[in-house]
Protein backbone atom coordinates (compact mmCIF):
# COMPACT_ATOMS: atom_id res chain seq x y z
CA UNK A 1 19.24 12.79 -5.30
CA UNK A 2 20.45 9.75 -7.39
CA UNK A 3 22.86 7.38 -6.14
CA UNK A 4 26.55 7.43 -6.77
CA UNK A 5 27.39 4.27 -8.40
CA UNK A 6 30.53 3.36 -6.53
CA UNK A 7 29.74 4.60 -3.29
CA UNK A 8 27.88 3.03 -0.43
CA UNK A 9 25.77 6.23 1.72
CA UNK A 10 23.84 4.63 5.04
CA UNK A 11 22.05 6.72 7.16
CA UNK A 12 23.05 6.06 10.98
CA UNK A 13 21.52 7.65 14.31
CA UNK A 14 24.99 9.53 15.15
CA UNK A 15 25.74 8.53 18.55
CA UNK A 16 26.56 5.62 16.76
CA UNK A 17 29.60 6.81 15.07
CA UNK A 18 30.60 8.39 18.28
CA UNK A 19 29.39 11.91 18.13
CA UNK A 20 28.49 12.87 21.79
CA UNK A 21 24.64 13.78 21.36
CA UNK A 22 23.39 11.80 23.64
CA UNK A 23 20.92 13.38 26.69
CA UNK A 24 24.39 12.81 29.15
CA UNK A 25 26.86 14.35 26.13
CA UNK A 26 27.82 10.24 25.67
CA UNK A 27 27.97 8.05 22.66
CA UNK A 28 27.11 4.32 21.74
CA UNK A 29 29.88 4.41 19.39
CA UNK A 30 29.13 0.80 17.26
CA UNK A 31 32.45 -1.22 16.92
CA UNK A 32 30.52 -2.95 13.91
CA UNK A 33 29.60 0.34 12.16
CA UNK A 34 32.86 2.25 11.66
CA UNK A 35 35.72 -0.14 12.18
CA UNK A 36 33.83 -2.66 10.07
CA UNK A 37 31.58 -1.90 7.82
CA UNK A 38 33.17 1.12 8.29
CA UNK A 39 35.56 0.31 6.02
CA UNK A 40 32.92 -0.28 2.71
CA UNK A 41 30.20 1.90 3.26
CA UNK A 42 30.30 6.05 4.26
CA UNK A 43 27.66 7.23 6.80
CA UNK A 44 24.66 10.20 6.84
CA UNK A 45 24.48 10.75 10.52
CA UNK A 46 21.40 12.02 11.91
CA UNK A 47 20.43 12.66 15.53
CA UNK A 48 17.01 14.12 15.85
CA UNK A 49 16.87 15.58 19.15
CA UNK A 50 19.74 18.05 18.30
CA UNK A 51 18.23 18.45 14.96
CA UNK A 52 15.05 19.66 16.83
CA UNK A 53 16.73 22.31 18.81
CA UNK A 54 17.06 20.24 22.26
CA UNK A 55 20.67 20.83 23.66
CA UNK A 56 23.57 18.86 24.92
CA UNK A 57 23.62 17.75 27.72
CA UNK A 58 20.01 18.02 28.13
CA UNK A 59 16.74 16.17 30.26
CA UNK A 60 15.64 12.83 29.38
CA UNK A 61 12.83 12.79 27.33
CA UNK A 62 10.48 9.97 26.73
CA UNK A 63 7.51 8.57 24.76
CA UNK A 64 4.31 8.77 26.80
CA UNK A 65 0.92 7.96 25.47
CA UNK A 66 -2.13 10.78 26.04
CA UNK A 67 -5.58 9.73 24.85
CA UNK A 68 -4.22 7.09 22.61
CA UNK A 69 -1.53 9.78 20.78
CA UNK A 70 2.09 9.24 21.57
CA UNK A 71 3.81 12.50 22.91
CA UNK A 72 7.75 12.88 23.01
CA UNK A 73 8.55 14.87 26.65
CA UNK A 74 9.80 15.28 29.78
CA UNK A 75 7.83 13.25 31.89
CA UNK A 76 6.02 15.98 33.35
CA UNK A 77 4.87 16.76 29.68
CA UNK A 78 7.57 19.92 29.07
CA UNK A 79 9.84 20.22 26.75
CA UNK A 80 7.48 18.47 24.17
CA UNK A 81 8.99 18.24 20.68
CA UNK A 82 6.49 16.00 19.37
CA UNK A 83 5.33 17.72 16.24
CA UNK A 84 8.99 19.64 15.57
CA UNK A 85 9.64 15.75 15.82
CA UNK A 86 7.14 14.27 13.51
CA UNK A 87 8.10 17.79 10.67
CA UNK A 88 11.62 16.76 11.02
CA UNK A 89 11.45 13.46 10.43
CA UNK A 90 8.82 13.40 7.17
CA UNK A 91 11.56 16.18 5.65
CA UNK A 92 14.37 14.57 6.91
CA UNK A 93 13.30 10.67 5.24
CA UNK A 94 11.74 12.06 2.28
CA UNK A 95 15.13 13.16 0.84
CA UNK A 96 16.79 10.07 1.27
CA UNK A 97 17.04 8.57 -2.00
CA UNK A 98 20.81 8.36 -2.12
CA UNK A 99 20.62 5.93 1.18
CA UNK A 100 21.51 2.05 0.95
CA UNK A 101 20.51 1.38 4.59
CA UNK A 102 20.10 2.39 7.66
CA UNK A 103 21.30 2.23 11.18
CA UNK A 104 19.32 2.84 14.24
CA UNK A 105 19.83 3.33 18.08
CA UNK A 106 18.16 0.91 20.21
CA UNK A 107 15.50 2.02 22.70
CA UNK A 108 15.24 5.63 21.37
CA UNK A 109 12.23 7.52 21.50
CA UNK A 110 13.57 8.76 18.29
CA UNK A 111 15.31 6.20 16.48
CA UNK A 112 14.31 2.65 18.08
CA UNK A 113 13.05 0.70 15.55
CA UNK A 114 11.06 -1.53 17.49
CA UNK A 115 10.27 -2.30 21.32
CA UNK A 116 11.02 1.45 22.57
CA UNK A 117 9.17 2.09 25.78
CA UNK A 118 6.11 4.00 25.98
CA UNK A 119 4.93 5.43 29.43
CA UNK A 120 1.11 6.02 30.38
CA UNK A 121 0.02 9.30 30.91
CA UNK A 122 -0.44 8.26 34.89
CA UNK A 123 3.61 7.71 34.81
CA UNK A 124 2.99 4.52 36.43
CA UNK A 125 4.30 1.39 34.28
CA UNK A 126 4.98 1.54 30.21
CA UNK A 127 4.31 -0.97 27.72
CA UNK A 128 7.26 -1.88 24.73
CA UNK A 129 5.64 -1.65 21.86
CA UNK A 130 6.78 1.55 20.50
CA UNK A 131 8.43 2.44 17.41
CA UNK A 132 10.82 5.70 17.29
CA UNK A 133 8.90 9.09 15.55
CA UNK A 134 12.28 9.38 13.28
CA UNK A 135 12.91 5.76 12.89
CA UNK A 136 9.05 5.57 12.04
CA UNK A 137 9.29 7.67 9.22
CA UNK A 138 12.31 6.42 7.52
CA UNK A 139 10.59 2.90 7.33
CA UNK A 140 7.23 4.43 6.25
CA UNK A 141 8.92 6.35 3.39
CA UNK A 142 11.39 4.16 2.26
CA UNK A 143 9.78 1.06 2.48
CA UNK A 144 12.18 -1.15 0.30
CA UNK A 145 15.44 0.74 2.03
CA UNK A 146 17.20 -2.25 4.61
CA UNK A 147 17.15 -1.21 8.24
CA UNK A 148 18.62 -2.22 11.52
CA UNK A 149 19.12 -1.15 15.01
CA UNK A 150 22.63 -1.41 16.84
CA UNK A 151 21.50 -4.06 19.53
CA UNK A 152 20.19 -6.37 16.70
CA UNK A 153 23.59 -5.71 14.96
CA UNK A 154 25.30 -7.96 17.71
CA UNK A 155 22.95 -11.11 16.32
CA UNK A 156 25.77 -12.62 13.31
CA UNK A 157 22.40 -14.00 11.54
CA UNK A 158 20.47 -10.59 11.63
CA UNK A 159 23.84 -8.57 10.78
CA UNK A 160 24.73 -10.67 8.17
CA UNK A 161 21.38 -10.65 6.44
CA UNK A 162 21.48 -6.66 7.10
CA UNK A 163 24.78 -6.31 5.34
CA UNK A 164 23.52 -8.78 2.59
CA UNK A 165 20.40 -6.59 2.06
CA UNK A 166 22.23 -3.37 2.04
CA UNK A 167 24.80 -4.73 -0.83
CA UNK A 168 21.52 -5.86 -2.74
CA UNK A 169 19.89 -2.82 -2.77
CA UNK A 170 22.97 -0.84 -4.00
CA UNK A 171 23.00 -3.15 -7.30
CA UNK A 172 19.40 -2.09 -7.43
CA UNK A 173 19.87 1.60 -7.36
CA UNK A 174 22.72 0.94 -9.82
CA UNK A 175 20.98 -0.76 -12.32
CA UNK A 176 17.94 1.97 -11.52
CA UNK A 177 20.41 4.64 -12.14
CA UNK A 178 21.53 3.44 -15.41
CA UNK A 179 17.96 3.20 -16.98
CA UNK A 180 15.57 0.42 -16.95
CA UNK A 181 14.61 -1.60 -18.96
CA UNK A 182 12.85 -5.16 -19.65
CA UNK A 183 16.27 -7.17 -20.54
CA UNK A 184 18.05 -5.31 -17.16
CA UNK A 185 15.22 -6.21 -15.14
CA UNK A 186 15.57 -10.08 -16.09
CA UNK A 187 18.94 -10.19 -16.31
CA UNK A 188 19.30 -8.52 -12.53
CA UNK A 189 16.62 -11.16 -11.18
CA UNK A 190 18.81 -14.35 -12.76
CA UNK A 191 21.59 -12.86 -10.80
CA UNK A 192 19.80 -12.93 -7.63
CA UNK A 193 18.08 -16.10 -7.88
CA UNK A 194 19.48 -18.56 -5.46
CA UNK A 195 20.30 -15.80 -3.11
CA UNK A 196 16.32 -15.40 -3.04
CA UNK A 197 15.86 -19.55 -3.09
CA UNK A 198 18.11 -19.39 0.72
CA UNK A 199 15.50 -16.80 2.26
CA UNK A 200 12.10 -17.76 0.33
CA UNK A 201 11.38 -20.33 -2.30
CA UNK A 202 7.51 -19.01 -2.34
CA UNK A 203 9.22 -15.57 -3.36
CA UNK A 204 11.76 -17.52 -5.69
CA UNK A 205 8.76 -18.34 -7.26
CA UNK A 206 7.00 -15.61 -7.21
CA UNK A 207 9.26 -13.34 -8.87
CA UNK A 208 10.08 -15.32 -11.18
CA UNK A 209 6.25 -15.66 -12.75
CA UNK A 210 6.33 -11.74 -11.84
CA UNK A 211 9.09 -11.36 -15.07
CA UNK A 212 7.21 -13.87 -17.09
CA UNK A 213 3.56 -12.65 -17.19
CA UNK A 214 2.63 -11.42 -19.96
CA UNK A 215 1.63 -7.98 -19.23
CA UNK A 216 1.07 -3.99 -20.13
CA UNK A 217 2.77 -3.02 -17.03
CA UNK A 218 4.89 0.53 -17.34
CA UNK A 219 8.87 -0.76 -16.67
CA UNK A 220 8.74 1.31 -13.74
CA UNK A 221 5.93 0.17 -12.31
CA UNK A 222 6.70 -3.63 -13.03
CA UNK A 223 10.71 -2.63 -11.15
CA UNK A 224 8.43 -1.17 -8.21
CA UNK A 225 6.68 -4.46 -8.12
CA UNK A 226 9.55 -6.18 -8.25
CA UNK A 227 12.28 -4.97 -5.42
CA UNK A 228 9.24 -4.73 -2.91
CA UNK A 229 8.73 -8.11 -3.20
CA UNK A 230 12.98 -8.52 -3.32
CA UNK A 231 13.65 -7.14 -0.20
CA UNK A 232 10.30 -8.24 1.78
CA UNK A 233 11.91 -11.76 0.67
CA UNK A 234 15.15 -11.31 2.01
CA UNK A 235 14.15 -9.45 5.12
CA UNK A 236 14.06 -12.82 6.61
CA UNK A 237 17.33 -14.18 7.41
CA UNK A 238 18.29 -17.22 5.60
CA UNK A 239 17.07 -20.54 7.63
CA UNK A 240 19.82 -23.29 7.69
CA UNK A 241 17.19 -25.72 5.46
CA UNK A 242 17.04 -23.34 2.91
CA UNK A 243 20.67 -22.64 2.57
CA UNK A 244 20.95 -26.62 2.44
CA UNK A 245 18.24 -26.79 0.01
CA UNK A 246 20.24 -23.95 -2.68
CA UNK A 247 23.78 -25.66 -1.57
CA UNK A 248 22.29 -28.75 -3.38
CA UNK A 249 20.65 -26.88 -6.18
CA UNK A 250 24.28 -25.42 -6.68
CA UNK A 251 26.20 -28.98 -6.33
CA UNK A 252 23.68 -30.07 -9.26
CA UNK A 253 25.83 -28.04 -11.96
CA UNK A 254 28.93 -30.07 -11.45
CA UNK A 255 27.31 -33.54 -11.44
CA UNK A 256 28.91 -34.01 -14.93
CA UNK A 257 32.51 -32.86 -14.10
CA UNK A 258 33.05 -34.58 -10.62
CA UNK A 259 34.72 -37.14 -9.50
CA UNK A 260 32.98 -40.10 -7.58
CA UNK A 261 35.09 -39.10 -4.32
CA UNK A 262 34.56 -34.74 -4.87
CA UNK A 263 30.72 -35.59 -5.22
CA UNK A 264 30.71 -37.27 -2.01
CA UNK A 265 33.11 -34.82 -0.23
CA UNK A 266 30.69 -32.10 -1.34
CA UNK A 267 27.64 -33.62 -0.22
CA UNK A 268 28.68 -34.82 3.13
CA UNK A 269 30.08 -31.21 3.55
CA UNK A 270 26.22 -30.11 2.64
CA UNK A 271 24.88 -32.49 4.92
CA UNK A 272 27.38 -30.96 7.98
CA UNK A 273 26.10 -27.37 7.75
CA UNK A 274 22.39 -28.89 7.91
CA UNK A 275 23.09 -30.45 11.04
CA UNK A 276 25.12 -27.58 12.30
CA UNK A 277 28.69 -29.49 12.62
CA UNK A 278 30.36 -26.98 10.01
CA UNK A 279 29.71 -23.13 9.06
CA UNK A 280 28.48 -22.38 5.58
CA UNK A 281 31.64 -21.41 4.70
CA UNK A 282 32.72 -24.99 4.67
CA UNK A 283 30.18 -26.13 1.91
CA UNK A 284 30.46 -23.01 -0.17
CA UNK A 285 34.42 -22.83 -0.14
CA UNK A 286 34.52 -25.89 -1.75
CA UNK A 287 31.70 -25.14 -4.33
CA UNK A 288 33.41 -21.50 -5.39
CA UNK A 289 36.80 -23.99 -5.57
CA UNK A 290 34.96 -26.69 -8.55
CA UNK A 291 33.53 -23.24 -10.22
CA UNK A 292 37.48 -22.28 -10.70
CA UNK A 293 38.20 -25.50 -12.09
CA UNK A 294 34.51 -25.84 -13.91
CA UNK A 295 33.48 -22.47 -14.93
CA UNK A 296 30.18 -21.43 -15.52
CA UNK A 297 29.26 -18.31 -16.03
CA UNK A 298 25.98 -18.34 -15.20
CA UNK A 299 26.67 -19.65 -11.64
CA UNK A 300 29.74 -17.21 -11.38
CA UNK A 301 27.27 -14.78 -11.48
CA UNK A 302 25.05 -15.66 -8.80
CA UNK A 303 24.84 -13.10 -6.09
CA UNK A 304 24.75 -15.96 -3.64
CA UNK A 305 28.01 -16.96 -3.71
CA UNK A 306 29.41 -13.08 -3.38
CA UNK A 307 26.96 -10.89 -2.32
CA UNK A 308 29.03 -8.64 0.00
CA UNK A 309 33.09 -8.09 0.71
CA UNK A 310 34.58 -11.64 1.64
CA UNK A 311 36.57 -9.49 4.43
CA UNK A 312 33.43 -8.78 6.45
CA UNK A 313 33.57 -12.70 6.84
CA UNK A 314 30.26 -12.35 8.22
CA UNK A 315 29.45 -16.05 6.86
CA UNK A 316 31.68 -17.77 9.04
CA UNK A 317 29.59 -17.52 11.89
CA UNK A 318 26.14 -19.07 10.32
């Protein structure tokens, strides 16, 4: 399935949204997720355990580790869905192509992304080093497709750089969707360079002698190269030094056009948001304000300075 150009599809675990599927017929309804990012994206909803036949309301089940395999099960071993589990989930992520991101529940045996409890086989003690069988598979399949759990979601760094990833890879399936080629490729990458420059200058780098080789590589393969490398650079949230570092990259296009006094104003504003005093908002406000009086359209079209919905003001908390 390709993706529709206009609209945003993320996969969510659907106790999420609010659906009552959870073991006790509850939800974990995410205030986030559907009142707002709700409000730019649309949602797949998924909930494994139904999807495997188990009912609602229905027994706990867990992850508990025989002989080095991890088993999903009551605790006294019944109800084992393990492999209906495991068939699900390879179907279920292999057919999600149209999918800018997903969403996962914390904790689940099914869709924690990280840290769910496992139980030894002895039922005494667990360890937390488990990673959901459905949450597994979506990240094994679609390596390059952003994910995040709910709990994370509540961290303004972690959901801002989840949000930022998710409107990143939508431009990619776009420009994917309307053919590649060589000129696209480059063109997309100058658009994204100081957004990569905030999370990695190594992959700045990188990426940028990755479009310059000189090489026999198939455009699809090269484009394959190319967003892995994207997204394992911005998977990273962006550290305060390097947004200082491409805030002072950016102030170097109006050194020509500003004033002795806006220069300073600008760079003590830069200097604040490195030592924490004001949000980024503060520094890039003012450099979006000297673009409208000094256009330039290569910096207008810098994903940096726009790369999601201002309203999800998710920047004025970094």
């Amino acid at each position: 399935m390709t993706a529709d150009k206009d609209k945003i599809v993320l996969g969510i675990s659907a106790c999420l949204t609010g659906d009552q599927v959870r073991f006790d017929k509850s939800h974990k309804k995410s205030d986030f997720c559907v009142n707002q990012l709700g409000k730019f994206v649309e949602y797949q909803k998924f909930c494994p355990e139904v999807a495997v036949g188990l009912p609602i309301p229905r027994p706990t089940i867990r992850q508990i580790k025989r002989e080095d395999m991890i088993h999903v099960s009551r605790p006294d071993g019944s109800m084992d869905v393990t492999d209906k589990m495991n068939d699900y989930a390879t179907k279920a992520a292999s057919k999600m192509a149209n999918l800018s991101g997903f969403v996962f529940m914390k904790g689940s045996p099914s869709c924690g992304m990280e840290r769910v409890k496992v139980y030894y086989d002895h039922g005494k003690g667990c360890e937390h080093d488990g990673v959901g069988l459905f949450a597994k598979q979506v990240m094994a399949l679609n390596p390059n497709l952003p994910c995040e759990e709910n709990g994370r979601l509540n961290d303004p760094h972690l959901r801002e750089n989840f949000v930022l990833r998710v409107f990143t890879y939508k431009k990619w399936q776009n420009l994917v969707a309307s053919g590649l080629s060589k000129h696209k490729l480059t063109t997309f990458h100058s658009q994204q360079k100081y957004l990569v420059m905030s999370h990695n200058v190594a992959a700045y780098k990188a990426l940028g002698n990755l479009l310059g080789e000189k090489h026999d590589l198939p455009i699809e393969e090269l484009a394959e190269q190319y967003i892995s490398m994207l997204m394992q650079a911005l998977k990273k949230p962006a550290s305060r030094k390097n947004h200082t570092n491409t805030l002072q990259h950016l102030q170097g296009y109006f050194k020509k056009h500003l004033t002795k006094q806006n220069k300073q104003e600008l760079s003590e504003n830069i200097i604040a948001y490195h030592d924490g005093l004001v949000p980024l908002m503060v520094p890039l406000t003012l450099i979006n304000h000297h673009l409208q009086n000094y256009p330039n359209e290569y910096l207008a079209n810098q994903a940096y300075l726009d790369p999601y919905p201002k309203d999800l003001r998710l920047r004025y908390g970094l």
